[in-house]
Protein backbone atom coordinates (compact mmCIF):
# COMPACT_ATOMS: atom_id res chain seq x y z
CA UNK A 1 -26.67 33.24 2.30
CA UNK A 2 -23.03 32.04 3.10
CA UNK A 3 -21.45 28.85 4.51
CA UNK A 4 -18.40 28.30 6.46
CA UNK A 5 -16.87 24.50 6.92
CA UNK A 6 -14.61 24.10 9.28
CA UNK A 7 -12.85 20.81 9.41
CA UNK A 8 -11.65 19.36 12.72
CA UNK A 9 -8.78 16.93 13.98
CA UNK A 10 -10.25 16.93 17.38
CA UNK A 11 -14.22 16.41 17.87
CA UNK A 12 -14.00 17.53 21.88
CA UNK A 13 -14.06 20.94 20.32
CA UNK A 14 -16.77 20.63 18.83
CA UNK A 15 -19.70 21.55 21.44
CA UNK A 16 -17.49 24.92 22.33
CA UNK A 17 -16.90 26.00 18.71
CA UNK A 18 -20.81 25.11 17.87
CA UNK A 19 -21.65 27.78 20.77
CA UNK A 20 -19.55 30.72 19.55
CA UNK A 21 -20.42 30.06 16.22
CA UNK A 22 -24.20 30.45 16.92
CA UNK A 23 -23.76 33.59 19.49
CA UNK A 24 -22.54 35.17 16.52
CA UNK A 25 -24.85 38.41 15.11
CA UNK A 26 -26.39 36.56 11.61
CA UNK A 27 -26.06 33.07 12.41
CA UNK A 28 -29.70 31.28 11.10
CA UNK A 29 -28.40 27.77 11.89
CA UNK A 30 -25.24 25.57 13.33
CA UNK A 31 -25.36 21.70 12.03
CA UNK A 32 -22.80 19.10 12.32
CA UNK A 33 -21.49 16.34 10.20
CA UNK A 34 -19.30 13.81 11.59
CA UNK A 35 -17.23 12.77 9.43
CA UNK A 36 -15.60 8.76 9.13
CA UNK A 37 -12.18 8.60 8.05
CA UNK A 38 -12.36 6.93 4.56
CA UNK A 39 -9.52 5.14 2.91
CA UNK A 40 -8.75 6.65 -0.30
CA UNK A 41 -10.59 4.78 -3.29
CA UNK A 42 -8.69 1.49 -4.67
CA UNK A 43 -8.99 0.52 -7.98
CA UNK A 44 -10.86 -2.85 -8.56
CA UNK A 45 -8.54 -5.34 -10.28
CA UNK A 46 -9.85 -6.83 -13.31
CA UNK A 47 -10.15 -10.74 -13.39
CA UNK A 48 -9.34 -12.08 -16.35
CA UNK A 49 -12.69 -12.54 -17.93
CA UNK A 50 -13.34 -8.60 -17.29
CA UNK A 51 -9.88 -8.26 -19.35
CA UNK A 52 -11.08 -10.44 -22.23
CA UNK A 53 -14.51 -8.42 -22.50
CA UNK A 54 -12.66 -5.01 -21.97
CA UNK A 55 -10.35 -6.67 -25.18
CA UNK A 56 -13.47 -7.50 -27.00
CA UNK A 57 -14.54 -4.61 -26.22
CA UNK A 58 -12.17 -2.42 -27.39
CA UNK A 59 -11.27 -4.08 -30.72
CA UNK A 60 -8.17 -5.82 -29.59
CA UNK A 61 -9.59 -9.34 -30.67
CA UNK A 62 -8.18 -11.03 -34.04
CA UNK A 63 -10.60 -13.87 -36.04
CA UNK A 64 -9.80 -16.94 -37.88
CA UNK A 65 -12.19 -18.96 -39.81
CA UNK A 66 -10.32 -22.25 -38.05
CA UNK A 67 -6.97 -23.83 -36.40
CA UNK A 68 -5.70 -23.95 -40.06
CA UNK A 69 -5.77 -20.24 -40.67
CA UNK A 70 -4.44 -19.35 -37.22
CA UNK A 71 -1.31 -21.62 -37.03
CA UNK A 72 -0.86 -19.84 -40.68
CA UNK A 73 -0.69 -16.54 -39.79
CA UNK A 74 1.35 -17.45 -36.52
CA UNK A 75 4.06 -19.26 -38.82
CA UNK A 76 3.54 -22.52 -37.04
């Protein structure tokens, strides 16, 4: 068994194409899809906590035992 997809601009088509398509010799079955126009996929913008987990997450956290220790290594 084979398909065919045709893709069209113009759905008034439609009802003529679906009867020459099924007159053809072969044809078991003629279904349509319509199809919405979809926006192409945005990607979601991280808040800020997401960007502290996703950090966390992927190691690029540093640790200090307290305030001491930090304003040390930070030359303060």
């Amino acid at each position: 068994m084979a398909q065919l997809v045709i893709t069209l601009k113009d759905s008034s088509y439609m009802p003529n194409i679906r009867r020459i398509v099924k007159s053809l010799v072969g044809v078991e079955k003629v279904s349509t899809v319509r199809a919405e126009a979809k926006a192409p996929a945005r990607k979601k913008r991280l808040t800020r906590y997401e960007k502290s987990l996703l950090d966390v997450k992927e190691g690029r956290v540093y640790e200090y035992e307290n305030s001491e220790e930090f304003f040390k290594k930070m030359g303060i």
